[in-house]
PDB file of N, CA and C in Angstrom:
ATOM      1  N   UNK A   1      -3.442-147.502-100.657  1.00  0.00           N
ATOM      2  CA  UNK A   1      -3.004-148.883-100.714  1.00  0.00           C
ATOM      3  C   UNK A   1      -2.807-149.407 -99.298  1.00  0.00           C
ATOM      4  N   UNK A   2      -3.160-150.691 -99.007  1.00  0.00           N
ATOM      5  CA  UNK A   2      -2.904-151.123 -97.873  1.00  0.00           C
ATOM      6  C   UNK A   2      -2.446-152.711 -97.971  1.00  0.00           C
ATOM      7  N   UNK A   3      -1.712-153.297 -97.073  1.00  0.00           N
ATOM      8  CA  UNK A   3      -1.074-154.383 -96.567  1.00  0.00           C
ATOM      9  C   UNK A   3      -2.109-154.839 -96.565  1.00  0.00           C
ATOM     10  N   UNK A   4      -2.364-156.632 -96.978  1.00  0.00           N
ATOM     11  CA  UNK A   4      -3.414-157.422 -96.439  1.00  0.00           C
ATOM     12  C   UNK A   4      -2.819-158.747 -96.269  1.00  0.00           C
ATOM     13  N   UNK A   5      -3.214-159.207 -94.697  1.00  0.00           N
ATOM     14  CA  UNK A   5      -2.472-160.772 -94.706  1.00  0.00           C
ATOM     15  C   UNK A   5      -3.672-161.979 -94.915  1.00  0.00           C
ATOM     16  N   UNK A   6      -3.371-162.538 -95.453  1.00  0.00           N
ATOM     17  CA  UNK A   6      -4.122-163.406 -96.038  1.00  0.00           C
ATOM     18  C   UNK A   6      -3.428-164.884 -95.639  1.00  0.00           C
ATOM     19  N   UNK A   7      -4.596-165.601 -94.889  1.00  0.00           N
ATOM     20  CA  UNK A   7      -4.166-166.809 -95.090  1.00  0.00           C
ATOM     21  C   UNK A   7      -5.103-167.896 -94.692  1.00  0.00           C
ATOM     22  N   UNK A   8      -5.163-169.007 -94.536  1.00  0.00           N
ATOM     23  CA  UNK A   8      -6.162-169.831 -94.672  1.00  0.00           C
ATOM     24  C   UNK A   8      -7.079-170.009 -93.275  1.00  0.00           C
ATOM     25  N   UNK A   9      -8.153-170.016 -92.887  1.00  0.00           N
ATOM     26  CA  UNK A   9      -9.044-170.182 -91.871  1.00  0.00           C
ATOM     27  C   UNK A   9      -9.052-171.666 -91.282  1.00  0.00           C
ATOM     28  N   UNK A  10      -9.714-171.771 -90.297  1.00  0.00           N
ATOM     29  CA  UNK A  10      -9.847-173.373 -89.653  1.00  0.00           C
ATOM     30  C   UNK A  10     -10.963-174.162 -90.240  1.00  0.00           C
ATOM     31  N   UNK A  11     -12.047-173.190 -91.228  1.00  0.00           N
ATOM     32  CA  UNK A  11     -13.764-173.616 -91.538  1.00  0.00           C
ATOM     33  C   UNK A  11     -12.938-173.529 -92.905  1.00  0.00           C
ATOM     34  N   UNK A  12     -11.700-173.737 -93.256  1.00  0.00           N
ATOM     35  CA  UNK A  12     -11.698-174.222 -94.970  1.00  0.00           C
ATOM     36  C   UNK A  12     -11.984-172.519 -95.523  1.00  0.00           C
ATOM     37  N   UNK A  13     -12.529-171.376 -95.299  1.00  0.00           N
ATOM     38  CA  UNK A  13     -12.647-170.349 -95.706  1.00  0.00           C
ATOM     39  C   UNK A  13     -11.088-169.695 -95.416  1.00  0.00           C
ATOM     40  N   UNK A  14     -10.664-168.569 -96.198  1.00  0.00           N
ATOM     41  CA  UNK A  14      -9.659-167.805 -96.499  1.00  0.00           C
ATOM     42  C   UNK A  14     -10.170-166.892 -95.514  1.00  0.00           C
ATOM     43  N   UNK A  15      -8.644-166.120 -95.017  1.00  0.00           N
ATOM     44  CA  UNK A  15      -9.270-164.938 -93.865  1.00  0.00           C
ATOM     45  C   UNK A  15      -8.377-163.982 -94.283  1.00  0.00           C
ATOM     46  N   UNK A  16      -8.870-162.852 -94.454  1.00  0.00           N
ATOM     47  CA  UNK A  16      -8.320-161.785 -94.966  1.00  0.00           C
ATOM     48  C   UNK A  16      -8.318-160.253 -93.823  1.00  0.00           C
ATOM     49  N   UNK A  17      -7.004-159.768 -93.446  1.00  0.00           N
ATOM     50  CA  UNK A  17      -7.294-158.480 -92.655  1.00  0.00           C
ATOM     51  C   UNK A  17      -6.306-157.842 -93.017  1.00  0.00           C
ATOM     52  N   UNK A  18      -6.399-156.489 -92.625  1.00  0.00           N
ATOM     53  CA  UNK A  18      -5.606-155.063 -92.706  1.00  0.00           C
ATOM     54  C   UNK A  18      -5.014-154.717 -91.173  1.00  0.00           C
ATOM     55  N   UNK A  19      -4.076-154.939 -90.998  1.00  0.00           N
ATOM     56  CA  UNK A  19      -3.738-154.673 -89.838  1.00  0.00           C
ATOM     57  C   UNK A  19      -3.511-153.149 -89.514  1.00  0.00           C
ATOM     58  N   UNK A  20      -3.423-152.229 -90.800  1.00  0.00           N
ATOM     59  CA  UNK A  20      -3.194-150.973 -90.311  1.00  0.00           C
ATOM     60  C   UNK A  20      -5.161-150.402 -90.592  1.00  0.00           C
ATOM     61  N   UNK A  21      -5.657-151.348 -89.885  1.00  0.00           N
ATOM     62  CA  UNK A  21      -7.209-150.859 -90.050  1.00  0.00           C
ATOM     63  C   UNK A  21      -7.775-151.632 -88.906  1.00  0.00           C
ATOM     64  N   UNK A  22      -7.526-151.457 -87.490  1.00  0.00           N
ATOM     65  CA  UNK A  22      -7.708-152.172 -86.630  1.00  0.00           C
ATOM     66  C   UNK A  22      -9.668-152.697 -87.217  1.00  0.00           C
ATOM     67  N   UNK A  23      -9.871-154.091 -86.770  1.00  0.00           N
ATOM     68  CA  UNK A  23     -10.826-154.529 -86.917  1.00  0.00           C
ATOM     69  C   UNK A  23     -11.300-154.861 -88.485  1.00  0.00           C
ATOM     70  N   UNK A  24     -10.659-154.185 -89.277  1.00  0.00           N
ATOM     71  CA  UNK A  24     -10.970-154.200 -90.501  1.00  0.00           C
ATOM     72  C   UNK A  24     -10.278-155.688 -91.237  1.00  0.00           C
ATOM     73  N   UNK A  25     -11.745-156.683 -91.563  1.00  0.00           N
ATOM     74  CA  UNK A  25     -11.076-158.208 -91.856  1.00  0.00           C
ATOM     75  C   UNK A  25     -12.669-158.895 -92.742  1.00  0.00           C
ATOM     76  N   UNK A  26     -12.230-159.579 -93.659  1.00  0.00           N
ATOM     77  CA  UNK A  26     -13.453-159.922 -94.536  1.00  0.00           C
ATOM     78  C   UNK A  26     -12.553-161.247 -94.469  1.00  0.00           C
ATOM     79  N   UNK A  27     -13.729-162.677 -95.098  1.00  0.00           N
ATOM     80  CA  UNK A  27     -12.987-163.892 -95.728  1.00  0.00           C
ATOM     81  C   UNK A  27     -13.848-164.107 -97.062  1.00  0.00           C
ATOM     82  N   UNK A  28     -13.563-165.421 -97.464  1.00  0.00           N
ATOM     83  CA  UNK A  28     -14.164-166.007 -98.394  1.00  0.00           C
ATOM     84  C   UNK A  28     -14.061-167.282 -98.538  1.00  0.00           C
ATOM     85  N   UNK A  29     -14.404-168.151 -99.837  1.00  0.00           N
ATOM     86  CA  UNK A  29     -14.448-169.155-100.083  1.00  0.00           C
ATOM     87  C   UNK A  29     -13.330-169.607-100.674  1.00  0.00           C
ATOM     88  N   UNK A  30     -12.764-168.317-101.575  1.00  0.00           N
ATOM     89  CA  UNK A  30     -11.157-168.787-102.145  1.00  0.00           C
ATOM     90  C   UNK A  30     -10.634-167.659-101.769  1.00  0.00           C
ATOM     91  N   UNK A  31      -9.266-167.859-102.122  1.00  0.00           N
ATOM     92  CA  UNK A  31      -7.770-166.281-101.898  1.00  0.00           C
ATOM     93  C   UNK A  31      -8.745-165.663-102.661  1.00  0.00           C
ATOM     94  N   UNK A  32      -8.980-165.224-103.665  1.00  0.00           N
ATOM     95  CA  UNK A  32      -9.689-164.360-104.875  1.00  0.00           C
ATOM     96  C   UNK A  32     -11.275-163.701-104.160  1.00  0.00           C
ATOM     97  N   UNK A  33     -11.722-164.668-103.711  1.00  0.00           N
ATOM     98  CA  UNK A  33     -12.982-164.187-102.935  1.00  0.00           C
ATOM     99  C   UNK A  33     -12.635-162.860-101.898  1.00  0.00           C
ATOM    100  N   UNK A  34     -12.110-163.912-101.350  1.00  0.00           N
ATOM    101  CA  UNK A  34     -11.568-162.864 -99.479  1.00  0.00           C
ATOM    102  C   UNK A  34     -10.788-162.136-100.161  1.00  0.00           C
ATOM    103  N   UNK A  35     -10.024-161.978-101.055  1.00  0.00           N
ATOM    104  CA  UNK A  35      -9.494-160.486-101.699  1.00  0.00           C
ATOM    105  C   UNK A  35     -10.651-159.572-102.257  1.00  0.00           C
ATOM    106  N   UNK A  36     -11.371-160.258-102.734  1.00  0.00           N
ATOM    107  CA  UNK A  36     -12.372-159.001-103.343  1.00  0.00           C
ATOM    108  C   UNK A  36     -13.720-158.258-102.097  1.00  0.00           C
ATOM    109  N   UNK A  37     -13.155-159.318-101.311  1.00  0.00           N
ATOM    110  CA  UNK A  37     -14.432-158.605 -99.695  1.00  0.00           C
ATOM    111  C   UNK A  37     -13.459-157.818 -99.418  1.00  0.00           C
ATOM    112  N   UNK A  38     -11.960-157.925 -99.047  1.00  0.00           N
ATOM    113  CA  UNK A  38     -11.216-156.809 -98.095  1.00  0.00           C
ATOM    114  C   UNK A  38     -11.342-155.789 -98.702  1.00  0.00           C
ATOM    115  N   UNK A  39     -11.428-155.614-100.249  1.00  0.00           N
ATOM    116  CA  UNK A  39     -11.557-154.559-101.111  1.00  0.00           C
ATOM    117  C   UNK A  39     -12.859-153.551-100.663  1.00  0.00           C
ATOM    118  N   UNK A  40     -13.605-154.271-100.368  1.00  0.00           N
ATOM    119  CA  UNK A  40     -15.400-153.826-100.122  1.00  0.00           C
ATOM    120  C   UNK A  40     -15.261-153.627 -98.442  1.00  0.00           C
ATOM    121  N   UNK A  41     -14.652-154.251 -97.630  1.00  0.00           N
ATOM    122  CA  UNK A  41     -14.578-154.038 -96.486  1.00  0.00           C
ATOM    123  C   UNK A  41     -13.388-152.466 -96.042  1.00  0.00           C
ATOM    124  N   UNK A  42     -12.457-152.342 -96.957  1.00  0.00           N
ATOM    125  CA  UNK A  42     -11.483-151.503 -96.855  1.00  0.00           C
ATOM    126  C   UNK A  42     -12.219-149.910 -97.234  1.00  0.00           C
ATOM    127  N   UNK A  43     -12.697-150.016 -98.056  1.00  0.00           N
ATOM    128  CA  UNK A  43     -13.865-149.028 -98.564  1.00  0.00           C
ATOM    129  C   UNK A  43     -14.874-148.450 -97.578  1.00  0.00           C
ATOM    130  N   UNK A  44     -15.372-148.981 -97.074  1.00  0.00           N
ATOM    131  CA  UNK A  44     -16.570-149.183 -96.153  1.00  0.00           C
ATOM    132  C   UNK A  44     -15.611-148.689 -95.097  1.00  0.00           C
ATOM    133  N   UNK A  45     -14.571-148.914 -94.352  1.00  0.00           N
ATOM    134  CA  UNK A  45     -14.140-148.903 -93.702  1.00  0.00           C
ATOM    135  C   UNK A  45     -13.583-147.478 -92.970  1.00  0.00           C
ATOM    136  N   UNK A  46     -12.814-146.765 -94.034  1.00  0.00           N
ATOM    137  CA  UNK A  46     -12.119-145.907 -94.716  1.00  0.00           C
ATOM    138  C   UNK A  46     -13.484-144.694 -94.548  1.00  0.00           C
ATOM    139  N   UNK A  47     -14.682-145.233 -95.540  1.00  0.00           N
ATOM    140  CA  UNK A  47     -15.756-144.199 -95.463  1.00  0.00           C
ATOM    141  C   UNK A  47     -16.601-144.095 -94.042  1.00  0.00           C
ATOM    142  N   UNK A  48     -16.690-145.282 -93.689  1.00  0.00           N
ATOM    143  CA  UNK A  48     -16.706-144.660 -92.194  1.00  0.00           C
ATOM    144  C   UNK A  48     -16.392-143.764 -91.266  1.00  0.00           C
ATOM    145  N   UNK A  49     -14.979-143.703 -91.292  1.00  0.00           N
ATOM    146  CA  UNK A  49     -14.407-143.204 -90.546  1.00  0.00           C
ATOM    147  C   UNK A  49     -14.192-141.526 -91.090  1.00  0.00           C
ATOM    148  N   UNK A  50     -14.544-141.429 -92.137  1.00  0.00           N
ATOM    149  CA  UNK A  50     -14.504-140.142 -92.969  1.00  0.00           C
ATOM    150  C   UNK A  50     -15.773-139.571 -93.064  1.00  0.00           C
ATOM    151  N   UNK A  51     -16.816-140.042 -92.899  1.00  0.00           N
ATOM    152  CA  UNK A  51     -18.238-139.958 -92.056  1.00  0.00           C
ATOM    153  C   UNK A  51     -18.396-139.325 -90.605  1.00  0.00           C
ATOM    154  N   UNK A  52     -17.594-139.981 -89.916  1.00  0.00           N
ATOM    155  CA  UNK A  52     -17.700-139.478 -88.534  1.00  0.00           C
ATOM    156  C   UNK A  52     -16.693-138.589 -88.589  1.00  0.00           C
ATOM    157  N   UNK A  53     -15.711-137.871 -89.278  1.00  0.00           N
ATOM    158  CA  UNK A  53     -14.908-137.335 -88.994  1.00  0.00           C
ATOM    159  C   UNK A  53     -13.826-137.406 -88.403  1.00  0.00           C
ATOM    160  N   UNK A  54     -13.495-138.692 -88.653  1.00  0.00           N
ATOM    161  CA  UNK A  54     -12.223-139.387 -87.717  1.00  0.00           C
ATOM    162  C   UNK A  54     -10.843-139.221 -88.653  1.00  0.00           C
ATOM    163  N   UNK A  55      -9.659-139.429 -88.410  1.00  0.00           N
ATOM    164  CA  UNK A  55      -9.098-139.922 -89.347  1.00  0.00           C
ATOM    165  C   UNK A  55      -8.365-141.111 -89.580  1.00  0.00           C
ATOM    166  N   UNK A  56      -8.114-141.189 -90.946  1.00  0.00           N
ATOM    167  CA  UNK A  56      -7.634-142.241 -91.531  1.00  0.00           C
ATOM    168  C   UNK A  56      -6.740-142.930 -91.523  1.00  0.00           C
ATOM    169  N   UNK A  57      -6.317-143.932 -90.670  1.00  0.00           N
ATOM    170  CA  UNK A  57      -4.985-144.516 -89.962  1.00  0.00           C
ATOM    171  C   UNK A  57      -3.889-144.866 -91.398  1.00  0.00           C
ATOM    172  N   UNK A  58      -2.818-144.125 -91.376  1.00  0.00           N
ATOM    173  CA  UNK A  58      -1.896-144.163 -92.364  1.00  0.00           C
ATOM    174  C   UNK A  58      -1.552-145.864 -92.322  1.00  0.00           C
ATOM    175  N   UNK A  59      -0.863-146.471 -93.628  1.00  0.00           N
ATOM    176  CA  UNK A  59      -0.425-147.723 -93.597  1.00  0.00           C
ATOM    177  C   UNK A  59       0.937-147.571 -92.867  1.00  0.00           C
ATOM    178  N   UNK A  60       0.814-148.577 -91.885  1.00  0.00           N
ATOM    179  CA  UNK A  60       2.509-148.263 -91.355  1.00  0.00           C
ATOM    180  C   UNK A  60       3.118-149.764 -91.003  1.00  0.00           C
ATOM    181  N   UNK A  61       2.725-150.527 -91.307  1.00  0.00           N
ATOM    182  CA  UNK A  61       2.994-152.195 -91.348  1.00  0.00           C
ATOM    183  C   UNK A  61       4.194-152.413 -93.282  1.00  0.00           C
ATOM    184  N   UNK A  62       4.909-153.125 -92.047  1.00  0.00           N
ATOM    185  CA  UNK A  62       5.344-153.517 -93.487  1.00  0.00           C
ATOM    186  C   UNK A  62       5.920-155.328 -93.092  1.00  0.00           C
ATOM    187  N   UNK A  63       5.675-156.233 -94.392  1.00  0.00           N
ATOM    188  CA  UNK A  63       5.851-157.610 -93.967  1.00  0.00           C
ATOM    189  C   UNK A  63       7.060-158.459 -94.638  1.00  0.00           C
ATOM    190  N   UNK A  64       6.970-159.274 -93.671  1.00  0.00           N
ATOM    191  CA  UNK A  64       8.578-159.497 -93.815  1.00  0.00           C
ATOM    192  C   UNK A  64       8.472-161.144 -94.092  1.00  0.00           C
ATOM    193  N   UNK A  65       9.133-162.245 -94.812  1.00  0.00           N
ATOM    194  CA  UNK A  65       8.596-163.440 -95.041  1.00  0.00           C
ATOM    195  C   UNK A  65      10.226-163.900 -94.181  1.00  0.00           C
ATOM    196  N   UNK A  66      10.428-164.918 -92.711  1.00  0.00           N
ATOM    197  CA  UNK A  66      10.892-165.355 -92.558  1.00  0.00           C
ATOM    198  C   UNK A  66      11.090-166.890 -92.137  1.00  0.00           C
ATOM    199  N   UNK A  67      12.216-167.121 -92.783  1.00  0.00           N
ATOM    200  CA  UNK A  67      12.613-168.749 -92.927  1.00  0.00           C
ATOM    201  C   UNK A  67      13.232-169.360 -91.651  1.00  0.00           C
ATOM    202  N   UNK A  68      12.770-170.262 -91.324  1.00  0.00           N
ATOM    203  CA  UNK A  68      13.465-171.068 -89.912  1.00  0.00           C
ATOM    204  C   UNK A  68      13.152-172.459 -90.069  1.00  0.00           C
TER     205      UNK A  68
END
């Protein structure tokens, strides 16, 4: 399982990334879209790195919603 921040782009597209996956970021056309690329991008991502023999950066982000 991983953290994904999601929020709206400047081109009207949704932008979606994993911060405990440096570089790892898909968008879309709606929230629902760019959720189902990070899914395909997180995958890909993950198997990459398990390909080359690297390892797999644990989730270590956690998010916090603050009011001001």
């Amino acid at each position: 399982m991983r953290q994904v921040i999601l929020y709206p782009g400047e081109d009207g597209y949704w932008i979606a990334e994993v911060p405990s996956l440096p570089g790892c970021l898909s968008q879309g056309k709606t929230r629902e879209e760019a959720l189902a690329n990070i899914r395909e991008a997180i995958q890909g991502y993950v198997a990459a790195l398990k390909d080359d023999g690297l390892a797999v950066p644990e989730e270590r982000f956690e998010a916090m919603v603050v009011a001001v």
